[in-house]
C-alpha atoms as a PDB file:
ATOM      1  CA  UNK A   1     -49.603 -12.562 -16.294  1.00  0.00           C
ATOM      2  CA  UNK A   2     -47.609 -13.720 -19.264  1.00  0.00           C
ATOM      3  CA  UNK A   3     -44.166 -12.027 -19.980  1.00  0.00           C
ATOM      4  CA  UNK A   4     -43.586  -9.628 -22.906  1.00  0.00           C
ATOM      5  CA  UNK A   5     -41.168 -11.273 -25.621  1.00  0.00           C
ATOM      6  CA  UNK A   6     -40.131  -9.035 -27.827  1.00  0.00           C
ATOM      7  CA  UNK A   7     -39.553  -9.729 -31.518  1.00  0.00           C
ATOM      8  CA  UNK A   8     -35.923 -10.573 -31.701  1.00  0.00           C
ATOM      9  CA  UNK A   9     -36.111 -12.855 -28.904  1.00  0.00           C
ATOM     10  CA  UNK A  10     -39.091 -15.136 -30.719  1.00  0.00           C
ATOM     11  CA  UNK A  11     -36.757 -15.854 -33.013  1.00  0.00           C
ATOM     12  CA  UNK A  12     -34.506 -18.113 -30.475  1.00  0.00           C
ATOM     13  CA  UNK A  13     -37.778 -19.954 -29.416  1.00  0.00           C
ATOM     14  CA  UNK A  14     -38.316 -23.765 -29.981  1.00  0.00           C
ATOM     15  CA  UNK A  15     -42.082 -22.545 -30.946  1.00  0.00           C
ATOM     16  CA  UNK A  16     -43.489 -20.143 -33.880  1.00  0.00           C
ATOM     17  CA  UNK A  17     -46.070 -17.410 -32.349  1.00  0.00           C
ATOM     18  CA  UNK A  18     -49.108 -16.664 -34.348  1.00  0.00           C
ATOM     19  CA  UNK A  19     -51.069 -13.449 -35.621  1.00  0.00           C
ATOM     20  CA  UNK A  20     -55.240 -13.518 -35.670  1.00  0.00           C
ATOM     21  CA  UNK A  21     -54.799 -14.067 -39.398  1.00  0.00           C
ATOM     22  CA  UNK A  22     -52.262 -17.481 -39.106  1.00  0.00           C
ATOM     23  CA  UNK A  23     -53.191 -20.478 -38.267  1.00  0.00           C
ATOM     24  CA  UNK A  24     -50.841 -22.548 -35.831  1.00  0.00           C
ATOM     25  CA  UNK A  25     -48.353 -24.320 -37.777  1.00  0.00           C
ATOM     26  CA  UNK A  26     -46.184 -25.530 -34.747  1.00  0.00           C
ATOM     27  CA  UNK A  27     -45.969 -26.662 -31.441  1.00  0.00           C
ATOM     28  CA  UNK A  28     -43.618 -27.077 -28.541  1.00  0.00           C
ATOM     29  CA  UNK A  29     -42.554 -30.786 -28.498  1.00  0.00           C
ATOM     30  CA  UNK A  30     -42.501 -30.931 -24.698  1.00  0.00           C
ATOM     31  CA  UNK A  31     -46.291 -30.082 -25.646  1.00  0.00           C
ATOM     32  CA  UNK A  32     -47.054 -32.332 -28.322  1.00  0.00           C
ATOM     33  CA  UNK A  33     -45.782 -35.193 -25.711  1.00  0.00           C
ATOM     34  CA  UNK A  34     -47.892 -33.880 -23.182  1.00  0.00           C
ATOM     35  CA  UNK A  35     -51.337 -33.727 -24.917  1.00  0.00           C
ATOM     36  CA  UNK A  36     -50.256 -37.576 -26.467  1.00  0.00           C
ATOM     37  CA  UNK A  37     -50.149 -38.524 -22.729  1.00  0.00           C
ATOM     38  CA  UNK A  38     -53.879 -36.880 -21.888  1.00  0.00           C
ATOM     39  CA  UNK A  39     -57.088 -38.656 -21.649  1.00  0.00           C
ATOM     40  CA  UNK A  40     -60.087 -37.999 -23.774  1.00  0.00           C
ATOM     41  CA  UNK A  41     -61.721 -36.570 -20.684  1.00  0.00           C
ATOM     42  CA  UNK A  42     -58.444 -34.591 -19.771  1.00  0.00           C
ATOM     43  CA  UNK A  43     -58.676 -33.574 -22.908  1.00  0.00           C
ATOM     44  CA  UNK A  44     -62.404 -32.319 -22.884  1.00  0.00           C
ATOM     45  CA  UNK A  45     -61.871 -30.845 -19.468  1.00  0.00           C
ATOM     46  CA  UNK A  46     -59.092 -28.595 -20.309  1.00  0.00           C
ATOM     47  CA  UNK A  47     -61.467 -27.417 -23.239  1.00  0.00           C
ATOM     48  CA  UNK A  48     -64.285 -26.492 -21.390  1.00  0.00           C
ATOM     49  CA  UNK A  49     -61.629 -24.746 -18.789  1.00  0.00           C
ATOM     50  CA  UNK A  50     -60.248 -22.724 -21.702  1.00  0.00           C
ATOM     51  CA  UNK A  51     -63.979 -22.207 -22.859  1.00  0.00           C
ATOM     52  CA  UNK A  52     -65.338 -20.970 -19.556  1.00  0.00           C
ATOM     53  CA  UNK A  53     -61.754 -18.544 -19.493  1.00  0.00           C
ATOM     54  CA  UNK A  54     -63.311 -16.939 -22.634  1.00  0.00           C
ATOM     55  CA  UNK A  55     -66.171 -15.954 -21.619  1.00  0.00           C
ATOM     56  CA  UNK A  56     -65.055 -14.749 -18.327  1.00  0.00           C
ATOM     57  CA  UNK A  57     -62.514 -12.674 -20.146  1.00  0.00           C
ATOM     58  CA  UNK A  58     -65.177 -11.288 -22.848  1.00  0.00           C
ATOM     59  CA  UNK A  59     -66.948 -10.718 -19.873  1.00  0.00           C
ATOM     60  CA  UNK A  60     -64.598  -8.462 -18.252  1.00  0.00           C
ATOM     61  CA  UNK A  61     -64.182  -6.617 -21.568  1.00  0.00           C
ATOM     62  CA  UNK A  62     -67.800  -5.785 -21.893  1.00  0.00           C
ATOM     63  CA  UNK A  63     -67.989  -4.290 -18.891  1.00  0.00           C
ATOM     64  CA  UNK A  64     -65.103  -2.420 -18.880  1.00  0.00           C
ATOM     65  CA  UNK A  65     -65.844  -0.731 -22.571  1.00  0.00           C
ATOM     66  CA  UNK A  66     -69.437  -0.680 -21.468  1.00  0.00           C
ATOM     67  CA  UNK A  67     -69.802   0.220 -17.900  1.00  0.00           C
ATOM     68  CA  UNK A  68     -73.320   2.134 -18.487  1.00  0.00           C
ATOM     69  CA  UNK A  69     -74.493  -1.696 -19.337  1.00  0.00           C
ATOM     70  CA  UNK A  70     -76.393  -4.159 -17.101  1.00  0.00           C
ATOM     71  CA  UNK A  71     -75.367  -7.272 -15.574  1.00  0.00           C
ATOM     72  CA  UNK A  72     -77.567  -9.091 -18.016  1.00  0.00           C
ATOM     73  CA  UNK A  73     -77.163  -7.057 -21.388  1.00  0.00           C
ATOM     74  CA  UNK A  74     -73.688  -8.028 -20.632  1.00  0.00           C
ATOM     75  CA  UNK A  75     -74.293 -11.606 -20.231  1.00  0.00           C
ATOM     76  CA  UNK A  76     -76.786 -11.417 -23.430  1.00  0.00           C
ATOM     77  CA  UNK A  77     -73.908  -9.827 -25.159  1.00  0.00           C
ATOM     78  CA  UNK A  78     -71.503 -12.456 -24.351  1.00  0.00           C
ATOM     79  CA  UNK A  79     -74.309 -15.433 -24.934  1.00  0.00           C
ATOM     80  CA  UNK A  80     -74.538 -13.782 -28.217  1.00  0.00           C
ATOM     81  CA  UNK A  81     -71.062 -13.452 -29.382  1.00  0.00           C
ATOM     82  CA  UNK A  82     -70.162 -17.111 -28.795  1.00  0.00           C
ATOM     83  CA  UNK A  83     -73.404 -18.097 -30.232  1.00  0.00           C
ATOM     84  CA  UNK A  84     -71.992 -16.817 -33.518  1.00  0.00           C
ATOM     85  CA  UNK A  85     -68.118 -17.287 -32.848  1.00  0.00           C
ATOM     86  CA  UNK A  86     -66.173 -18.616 -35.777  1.00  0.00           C
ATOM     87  CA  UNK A  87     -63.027 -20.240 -35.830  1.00  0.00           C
END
């Protein structure tokens, strides 16, 4: 579980934290150096980690707000809301 930071401590961060309506504007350097150092497939493969993670996560959601739902109108529900996904 990630820690709380609370607003006047994001200030004193090396890194800028984001709303839904921003788009990322910074990073960490001690990240930027590490995803120079990665391989295409490292890359790729810590994608389609973070990609599975989402679904698994919608997943969760959809059951708990919907526990009267099946196992697979939940997994049609998820298909269908990363079908249409935007960025």
């Amino acid at each position: 579980m990630l820690p709380i930071i609370e607003e006047r401590e994001k200030s004193r961060l090396p890194f800028r934290f984001i709303s839904d309506d921003q788009e990322i504007h910074s990073m960490h350097p001690e990240q930027i150096k590490i995803y120079k150092r990665l391989s295409p497939a490292e890359k790729l493969r810590i994608a389609g980690e973070l990609y599975a993670t989402c679904r698994k996560l919608k997943t969760a959601a959809l059951r708990r707000q919907h526990p009267d739902w099946s196992v697979e109108e939940v997994k049609a529900k998820v298909r269908e809301i990363f079908l249409y996904a935007r960025t």
